[in-house]
Protein backbone atom coordinates (compact mmCIF):
# COMPACT_ATOMS: atom_id res chain seq x y z
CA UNK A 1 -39.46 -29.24 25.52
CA UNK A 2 -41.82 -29.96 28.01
CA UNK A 3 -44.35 -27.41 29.58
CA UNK A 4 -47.50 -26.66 32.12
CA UNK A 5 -50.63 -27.50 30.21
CA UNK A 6 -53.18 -27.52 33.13
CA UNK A 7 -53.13 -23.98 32.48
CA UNK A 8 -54.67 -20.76 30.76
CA UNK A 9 -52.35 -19.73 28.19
CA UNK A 10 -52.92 -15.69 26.41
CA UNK A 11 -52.90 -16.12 22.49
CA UNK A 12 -53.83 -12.56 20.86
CA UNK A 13 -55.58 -9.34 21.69
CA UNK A 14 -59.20 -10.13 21.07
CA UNK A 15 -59.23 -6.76 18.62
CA UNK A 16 -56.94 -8.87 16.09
CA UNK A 17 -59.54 -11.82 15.55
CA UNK A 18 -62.03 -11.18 13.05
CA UNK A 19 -63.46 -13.34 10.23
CA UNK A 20 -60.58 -14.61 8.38
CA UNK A 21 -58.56 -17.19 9.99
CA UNK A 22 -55.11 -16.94 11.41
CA UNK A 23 -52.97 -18.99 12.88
CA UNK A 24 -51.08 -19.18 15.55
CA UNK A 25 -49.00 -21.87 17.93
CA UNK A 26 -49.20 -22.18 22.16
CA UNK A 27 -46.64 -24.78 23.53
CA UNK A 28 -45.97 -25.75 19.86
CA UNK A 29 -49.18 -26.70 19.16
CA UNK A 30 -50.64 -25.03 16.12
CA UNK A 31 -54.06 -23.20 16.46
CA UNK A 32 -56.84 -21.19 14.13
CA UNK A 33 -58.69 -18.55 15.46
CA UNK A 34 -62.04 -16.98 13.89
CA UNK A 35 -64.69 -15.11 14.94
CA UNK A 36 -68.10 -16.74 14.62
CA UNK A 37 -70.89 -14.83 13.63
CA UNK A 38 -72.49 -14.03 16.87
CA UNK A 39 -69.01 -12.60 17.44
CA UNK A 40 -67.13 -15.35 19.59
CA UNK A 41 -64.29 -17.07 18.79
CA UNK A 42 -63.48 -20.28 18.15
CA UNK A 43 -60.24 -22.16 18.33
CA UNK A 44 -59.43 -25.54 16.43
CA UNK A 45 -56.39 -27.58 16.09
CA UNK A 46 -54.67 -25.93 12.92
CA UNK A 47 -54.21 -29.30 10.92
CA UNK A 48 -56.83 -30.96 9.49
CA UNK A 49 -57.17 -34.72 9.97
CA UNK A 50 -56.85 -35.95 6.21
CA UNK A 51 -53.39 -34.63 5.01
CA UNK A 52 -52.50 -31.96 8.04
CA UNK A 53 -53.35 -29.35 5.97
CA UNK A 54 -53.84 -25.40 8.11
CA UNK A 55 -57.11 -25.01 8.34
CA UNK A 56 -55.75 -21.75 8.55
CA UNK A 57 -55.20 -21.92 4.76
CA UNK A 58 -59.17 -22.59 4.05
CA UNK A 59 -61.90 -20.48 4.14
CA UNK A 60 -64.65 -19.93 7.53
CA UNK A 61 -68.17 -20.65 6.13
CA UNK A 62 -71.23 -19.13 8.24
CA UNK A 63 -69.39 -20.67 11.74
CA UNK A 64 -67.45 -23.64 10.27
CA UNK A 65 -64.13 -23.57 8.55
CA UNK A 66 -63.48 -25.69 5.09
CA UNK A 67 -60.01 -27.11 4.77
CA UNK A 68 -58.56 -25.39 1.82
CA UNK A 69 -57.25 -28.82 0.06
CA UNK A 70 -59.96 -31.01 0.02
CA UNK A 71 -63.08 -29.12 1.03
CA UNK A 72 -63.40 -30.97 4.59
CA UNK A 73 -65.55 -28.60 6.91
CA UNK A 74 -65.70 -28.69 10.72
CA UNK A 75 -67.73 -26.94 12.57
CA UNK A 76 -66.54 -24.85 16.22
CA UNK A 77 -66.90 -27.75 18.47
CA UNK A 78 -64.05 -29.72 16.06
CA UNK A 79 -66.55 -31.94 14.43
CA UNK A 80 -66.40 -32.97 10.60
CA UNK A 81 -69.23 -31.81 9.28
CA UNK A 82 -68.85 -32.61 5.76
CA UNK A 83 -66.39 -34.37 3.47
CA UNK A 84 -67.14 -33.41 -0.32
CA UNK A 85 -68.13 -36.43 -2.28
CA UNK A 86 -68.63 -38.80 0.40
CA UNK A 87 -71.63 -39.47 2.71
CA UNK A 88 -70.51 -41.24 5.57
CA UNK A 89 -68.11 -39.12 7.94
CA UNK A 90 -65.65 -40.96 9.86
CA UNK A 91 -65.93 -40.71 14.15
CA UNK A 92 -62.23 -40.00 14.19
CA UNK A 93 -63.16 -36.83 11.33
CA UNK A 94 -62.68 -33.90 14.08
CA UNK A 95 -59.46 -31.69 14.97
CA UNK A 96 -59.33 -30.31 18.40
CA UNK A 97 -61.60 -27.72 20.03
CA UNK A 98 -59.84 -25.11 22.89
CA UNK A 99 -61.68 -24.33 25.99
CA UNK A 100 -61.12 -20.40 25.24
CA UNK A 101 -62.12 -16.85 27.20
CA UNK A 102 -61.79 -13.27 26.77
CA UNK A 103 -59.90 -11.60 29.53
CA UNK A 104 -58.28 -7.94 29.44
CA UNK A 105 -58.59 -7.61 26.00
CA UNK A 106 -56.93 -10.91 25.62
CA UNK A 107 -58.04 -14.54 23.89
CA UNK A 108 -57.06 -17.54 26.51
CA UNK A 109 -57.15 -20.59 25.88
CA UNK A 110 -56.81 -23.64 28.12
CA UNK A 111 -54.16 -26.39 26.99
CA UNK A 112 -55.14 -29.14 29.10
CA UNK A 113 -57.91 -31.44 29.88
CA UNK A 114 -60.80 -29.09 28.96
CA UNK A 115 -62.60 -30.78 32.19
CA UNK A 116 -59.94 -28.81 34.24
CA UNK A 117 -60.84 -25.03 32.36
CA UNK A 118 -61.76 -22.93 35.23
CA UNK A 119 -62.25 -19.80 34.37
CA UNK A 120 -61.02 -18.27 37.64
CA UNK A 121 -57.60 -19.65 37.33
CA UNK A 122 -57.01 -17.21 34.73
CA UNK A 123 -54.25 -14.39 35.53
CA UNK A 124 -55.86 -11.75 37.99
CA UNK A 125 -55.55 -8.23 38.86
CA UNK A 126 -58.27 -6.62 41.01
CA UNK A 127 -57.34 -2.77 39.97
CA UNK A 128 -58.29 -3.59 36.47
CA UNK A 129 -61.94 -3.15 36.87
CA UNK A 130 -61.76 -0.54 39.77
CA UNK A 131 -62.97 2.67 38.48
CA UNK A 132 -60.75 4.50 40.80
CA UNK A 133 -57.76 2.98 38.16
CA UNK A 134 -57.30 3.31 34.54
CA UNK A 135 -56.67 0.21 32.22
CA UNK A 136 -54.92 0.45 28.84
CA UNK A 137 -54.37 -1.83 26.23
CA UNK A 138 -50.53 -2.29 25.61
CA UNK A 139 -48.91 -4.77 22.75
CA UNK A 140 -47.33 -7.68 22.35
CA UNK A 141 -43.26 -8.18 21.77
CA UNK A 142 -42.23 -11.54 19.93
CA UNK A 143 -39.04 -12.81 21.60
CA UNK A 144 -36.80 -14.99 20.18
CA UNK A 145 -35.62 -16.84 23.62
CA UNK A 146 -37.10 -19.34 25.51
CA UNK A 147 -39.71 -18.20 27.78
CA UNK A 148 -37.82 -19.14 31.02
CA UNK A 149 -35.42 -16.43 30.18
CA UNK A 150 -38.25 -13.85 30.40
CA UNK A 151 -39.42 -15.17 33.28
CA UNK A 152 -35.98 -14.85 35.21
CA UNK A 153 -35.87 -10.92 33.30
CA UNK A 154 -39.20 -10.14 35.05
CA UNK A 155 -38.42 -11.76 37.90
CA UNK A 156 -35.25 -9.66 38.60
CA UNK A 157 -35.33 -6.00 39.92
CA UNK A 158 -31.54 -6.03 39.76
CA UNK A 159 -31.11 -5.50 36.43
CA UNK A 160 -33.56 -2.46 36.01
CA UNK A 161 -30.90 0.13 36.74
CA UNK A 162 -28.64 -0.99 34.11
CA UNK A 163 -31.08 -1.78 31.14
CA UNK A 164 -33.16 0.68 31.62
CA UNK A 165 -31.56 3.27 32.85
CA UNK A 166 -33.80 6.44 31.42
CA UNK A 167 -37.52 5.11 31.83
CA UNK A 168 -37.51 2.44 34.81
CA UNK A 169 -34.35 3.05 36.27
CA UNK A 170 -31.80 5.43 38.17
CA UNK A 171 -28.33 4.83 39.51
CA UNK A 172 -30.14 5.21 42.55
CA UNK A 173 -31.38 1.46 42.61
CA UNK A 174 -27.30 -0.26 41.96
CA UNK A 175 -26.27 -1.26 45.12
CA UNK A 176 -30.00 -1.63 46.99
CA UNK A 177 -30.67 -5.37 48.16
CA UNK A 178 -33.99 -7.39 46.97
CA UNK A 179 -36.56 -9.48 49.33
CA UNK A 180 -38.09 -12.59 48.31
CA UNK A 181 -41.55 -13.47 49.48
CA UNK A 182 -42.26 -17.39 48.67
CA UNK A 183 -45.57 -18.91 48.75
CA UNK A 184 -46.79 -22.11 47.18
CA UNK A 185 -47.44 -21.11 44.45
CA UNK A 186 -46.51 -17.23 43.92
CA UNK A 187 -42.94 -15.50 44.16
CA UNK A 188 -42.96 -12.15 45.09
CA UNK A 189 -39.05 -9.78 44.17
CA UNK A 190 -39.47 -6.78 45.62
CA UNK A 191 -37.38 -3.75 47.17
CA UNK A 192 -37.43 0.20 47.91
CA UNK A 193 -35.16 2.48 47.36
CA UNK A 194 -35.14 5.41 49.56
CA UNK A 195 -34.81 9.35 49.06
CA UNK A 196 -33.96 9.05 45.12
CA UNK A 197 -34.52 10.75 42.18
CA UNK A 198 -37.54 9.30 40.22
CA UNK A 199 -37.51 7.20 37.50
CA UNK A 200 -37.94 8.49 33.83
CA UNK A 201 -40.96 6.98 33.64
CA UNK A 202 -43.01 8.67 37.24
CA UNK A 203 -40.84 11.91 36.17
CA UNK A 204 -42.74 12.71 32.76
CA UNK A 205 -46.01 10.96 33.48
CA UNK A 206 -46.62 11.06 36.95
CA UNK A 207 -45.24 14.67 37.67
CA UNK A 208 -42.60 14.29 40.32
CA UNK A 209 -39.88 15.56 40.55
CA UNK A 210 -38.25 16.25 44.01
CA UNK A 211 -36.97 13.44 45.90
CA UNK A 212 -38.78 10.11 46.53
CA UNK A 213 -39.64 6.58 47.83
CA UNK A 214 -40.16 4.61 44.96
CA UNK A 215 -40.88 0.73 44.95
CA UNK A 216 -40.91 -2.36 42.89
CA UNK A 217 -43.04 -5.50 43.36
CA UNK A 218 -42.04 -8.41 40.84
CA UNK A 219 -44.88 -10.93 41.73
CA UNK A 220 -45.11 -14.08 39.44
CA UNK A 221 -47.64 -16.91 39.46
CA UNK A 222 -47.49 -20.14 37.45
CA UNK A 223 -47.36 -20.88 34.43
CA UNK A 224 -45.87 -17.36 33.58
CA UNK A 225 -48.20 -14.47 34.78
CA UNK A 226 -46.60 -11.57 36.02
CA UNK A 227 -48.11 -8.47 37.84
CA UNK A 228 -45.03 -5.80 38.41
CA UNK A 229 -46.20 -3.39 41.00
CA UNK A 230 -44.11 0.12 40.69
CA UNK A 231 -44.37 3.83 41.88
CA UNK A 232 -43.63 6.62 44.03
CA UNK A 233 -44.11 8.55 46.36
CA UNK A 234 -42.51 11.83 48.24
CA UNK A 235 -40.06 11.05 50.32
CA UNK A 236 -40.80 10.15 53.65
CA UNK A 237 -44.98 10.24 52.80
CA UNK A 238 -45.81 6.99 52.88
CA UNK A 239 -44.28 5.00 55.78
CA UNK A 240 -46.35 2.05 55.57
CA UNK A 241 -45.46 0.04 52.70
CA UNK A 242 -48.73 -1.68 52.76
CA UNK A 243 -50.44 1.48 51.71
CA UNK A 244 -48.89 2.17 48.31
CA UNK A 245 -52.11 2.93 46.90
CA UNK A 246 -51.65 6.10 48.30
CA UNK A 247 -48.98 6.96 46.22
CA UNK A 248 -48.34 7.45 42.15
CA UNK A 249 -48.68 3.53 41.63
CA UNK A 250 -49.23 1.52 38.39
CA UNK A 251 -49.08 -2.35 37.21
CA UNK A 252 -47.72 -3.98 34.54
CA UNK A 253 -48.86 -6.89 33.49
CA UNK A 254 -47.33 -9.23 31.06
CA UNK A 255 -48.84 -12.34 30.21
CA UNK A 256 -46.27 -14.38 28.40
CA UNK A 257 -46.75 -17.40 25.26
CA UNK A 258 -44.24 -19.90 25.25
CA UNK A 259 -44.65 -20.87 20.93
CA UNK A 260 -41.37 -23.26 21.47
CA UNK A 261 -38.13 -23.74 22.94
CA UNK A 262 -36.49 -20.80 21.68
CA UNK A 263 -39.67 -18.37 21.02
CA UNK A 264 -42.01 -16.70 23.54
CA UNK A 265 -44.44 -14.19 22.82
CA UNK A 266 -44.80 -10.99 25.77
CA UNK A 267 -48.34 -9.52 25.99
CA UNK A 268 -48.23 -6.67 28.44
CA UNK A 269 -50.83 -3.94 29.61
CA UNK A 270 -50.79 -1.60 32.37
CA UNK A 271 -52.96 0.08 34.96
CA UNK A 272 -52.53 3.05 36.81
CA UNK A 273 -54.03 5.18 39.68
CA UNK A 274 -52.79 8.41 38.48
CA UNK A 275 -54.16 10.89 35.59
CA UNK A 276 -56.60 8.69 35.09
CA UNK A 277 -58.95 10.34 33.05
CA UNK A 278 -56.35 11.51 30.90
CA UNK A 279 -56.44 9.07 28.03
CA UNK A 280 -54.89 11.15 25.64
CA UNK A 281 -51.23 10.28 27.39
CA UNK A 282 -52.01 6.25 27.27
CA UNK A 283 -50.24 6.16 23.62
CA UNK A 284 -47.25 8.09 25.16
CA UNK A 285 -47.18 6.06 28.46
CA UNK A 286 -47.50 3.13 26.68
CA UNK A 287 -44.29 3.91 24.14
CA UNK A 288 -42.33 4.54 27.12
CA UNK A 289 -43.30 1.01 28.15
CA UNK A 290 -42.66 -0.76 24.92
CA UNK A 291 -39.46 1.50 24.81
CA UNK A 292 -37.94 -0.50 28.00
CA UNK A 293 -39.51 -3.67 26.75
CA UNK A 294 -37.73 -4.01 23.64
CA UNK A 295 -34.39 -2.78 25.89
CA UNK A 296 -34.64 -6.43 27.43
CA UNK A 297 -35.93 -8.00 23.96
CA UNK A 298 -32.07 -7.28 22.47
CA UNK A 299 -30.75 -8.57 25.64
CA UNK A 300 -32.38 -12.03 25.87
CA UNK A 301 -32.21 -12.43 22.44
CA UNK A 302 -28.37 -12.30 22.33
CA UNK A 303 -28.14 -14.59 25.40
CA UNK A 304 -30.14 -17.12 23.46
CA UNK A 305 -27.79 -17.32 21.01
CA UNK A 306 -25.16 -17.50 23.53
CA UNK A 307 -26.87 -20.82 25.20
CA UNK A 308 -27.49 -21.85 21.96
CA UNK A 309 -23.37 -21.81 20.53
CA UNK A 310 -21.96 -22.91 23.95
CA UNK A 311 -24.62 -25.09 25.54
CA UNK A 312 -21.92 -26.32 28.31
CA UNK A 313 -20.50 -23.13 29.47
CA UNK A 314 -20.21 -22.64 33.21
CA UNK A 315 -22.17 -19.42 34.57
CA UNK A 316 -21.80 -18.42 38.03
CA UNK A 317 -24.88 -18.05 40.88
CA UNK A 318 -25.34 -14.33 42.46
CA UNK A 319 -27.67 -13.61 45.39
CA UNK A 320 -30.19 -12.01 43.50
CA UNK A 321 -30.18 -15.56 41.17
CA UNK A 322 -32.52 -17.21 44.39
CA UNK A 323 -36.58 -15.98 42.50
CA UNK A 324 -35.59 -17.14 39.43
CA UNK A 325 -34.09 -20.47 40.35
CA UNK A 326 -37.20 -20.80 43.11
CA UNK A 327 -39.17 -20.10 40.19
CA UNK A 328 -37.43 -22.74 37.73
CA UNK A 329 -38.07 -25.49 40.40
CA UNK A 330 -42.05 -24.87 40.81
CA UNK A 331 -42.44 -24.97 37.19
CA UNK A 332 -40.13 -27.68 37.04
CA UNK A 333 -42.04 -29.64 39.91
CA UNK A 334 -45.75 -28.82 38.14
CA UNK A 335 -44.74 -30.19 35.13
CA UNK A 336 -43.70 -33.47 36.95
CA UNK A 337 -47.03 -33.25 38.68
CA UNK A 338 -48.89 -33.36 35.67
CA UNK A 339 -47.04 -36.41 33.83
CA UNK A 340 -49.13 -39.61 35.59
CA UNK A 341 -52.42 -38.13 33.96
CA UNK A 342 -50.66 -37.12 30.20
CA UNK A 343 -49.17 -40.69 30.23
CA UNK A 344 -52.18 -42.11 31.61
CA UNK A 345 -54.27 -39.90 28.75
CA UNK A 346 -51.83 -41.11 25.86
CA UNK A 347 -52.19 -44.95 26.29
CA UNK A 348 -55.71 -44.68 26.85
């Protein structure tokens, strides 16, 4: 499978890196994380050059890492640093060293030419460092489908009133059209629903209960970044949609990992303009999250193994089908963009 690698790809929550290695895989490339002693992080190619050994098996020395087979030691810029019993060190002794950054809790690293690792083309959302909004720390869900399934599930407001029915979801939503907003490079899904009960979710947590307004904002940008703008308000309050802030409003954010064709890992965390100083309700806010997360989890796993028995079966094309195929295509069409330059870097 092929993929975007002139991009920033989220690993693991920065909290879950310490001293001991660990290893994980980004667009089925293998990777060891470990935290230096100044407290970075560094991230190597997990194989080392001899025998392909993990160096994820060895053992991190002050801020190298010694191959656990032979004793070969590298140090965080991928260079061989020492080969036990023998003086002279090959050139061609180093593994690979990721351009990496911490962002929203989060280890990124970039999987293309490092020469293109801007830092500012990392996923962004301007509320997260607003003091008038609240940032917490959600999880991360391993999914065993590829990741373009999850990016037509979060790319599809359709489906929220029949998966997830008591937390994001009311009957309300069933028969209410979507819009699709197109841009070079960013989709926007999004539609309100009028005068309806609130959702499970804005019910408990954000404290309303009469009728409402109540929104969703699906916005995706390449490779697979999504920012999923939801809330309420009372009915009739806010008549400008531009001016959601006004009412109970919070992002979700997930942040996805393709590992392979058949495996994608979902970070998520959320923001939120409301009770804000109330921390003590993040852990409950955030189960009601994970609750509707895992909801689509069973879902996309089963049609993965549906794709995967009957690779040929015909499926049909509905209206609200036109993000995720739009989406499909600009992936599709970056990836084609970026094969002169990997051909061009393999032969050279």
């Amino acid at each position: 499978m092929t993929y975007i690698k002139e991009a920033w790809y989220p690993v693991v929550w920065a909290d879950r890196i310490g001293r001991e290695p660990t290893r994980h895989v980004v667009l089925e490339e293998p990777i060891v994380l470990y935290r230096l002693q100044d407290g970075t992080i560094a991230a190597l190619q997990d194989a080392c050059p001899h025998r392909l050994a993990p160096l994820s098996l060895g053992k991190v020395k002050g801020d190298t890492i010694e191959c656990g087979y032979h004793g070969m030691t590298f140090d965080c810029s991928g260079k061989c640093v020492l080969i036990p019993g023998q003086e002279i060190i090959p050139a061609r002794a180093a593994v690979r060293a990721y351009p990496l950054q911490v962002r929203y809790g989060l280890v990124w690293l970039y999987m293309g030419n490092p020469k293109n690792a801007d830092p500012d083309r990392i996923f962004h959302i301007a509320q997260y460092d607003d003091p008038a909004w609240h940032a917490v720390q959600g999880d991360t869900l391993r999914i065993e489908c590829n990741y373009l399934s999850l990016c037509d599930n979060l790319l599809d407001p359709a489906h929220v009133t029949f998966v997830h029915a008591t937390t994001l979801g009311t009957p309300a939503g069933a028969s209410v059209p979507v819009n699709n907003d197109y841009r070079d490079d960013e989709i926007c899904v999004w539609r309100w629903i009028r005068n309806a009960p609130p959702i499970g979710v804005f019910a408990r947590f954000g404290g309303l209960t009469g009728m409402v307004d109540r929104w969703h904002y699906y916005n995706f940008t390449a490779p697979c970044y999504f920012r999923i703008d939801m809330g309420s308000c009372p009915t009739g309050s806010i008549p400008d949609m531009e001016r959601r802030s006004e009412g109970t409003q919070m992002y979700t954010c997930h942040v996805l990992t393709p590992v392979d064709g058949r495996t994608v890992l979902q970070h998520w965390f959320h923001v939120r303009n409301f009770r804000t100083d109330e921390t003590e309700m993040d852990a409950d806010l955030n189960a009601s999250l994970d609750m509707a997360f895992r909801e689509d989890k069973v879902i996309l796993e089963r049609i993965q193994l549906e794709e995967e028995r009957a690779p040929d079966a015909k499926r049909i094309v509905l209206g609200i089908d036109a993000a995720p195929m739009k989406m499909r295509r600009m992936v599709d069409r970056l990836i084609e963009a970026e094969q002169p330059a990997a051909r061009q870097a393999a032969a050279s």
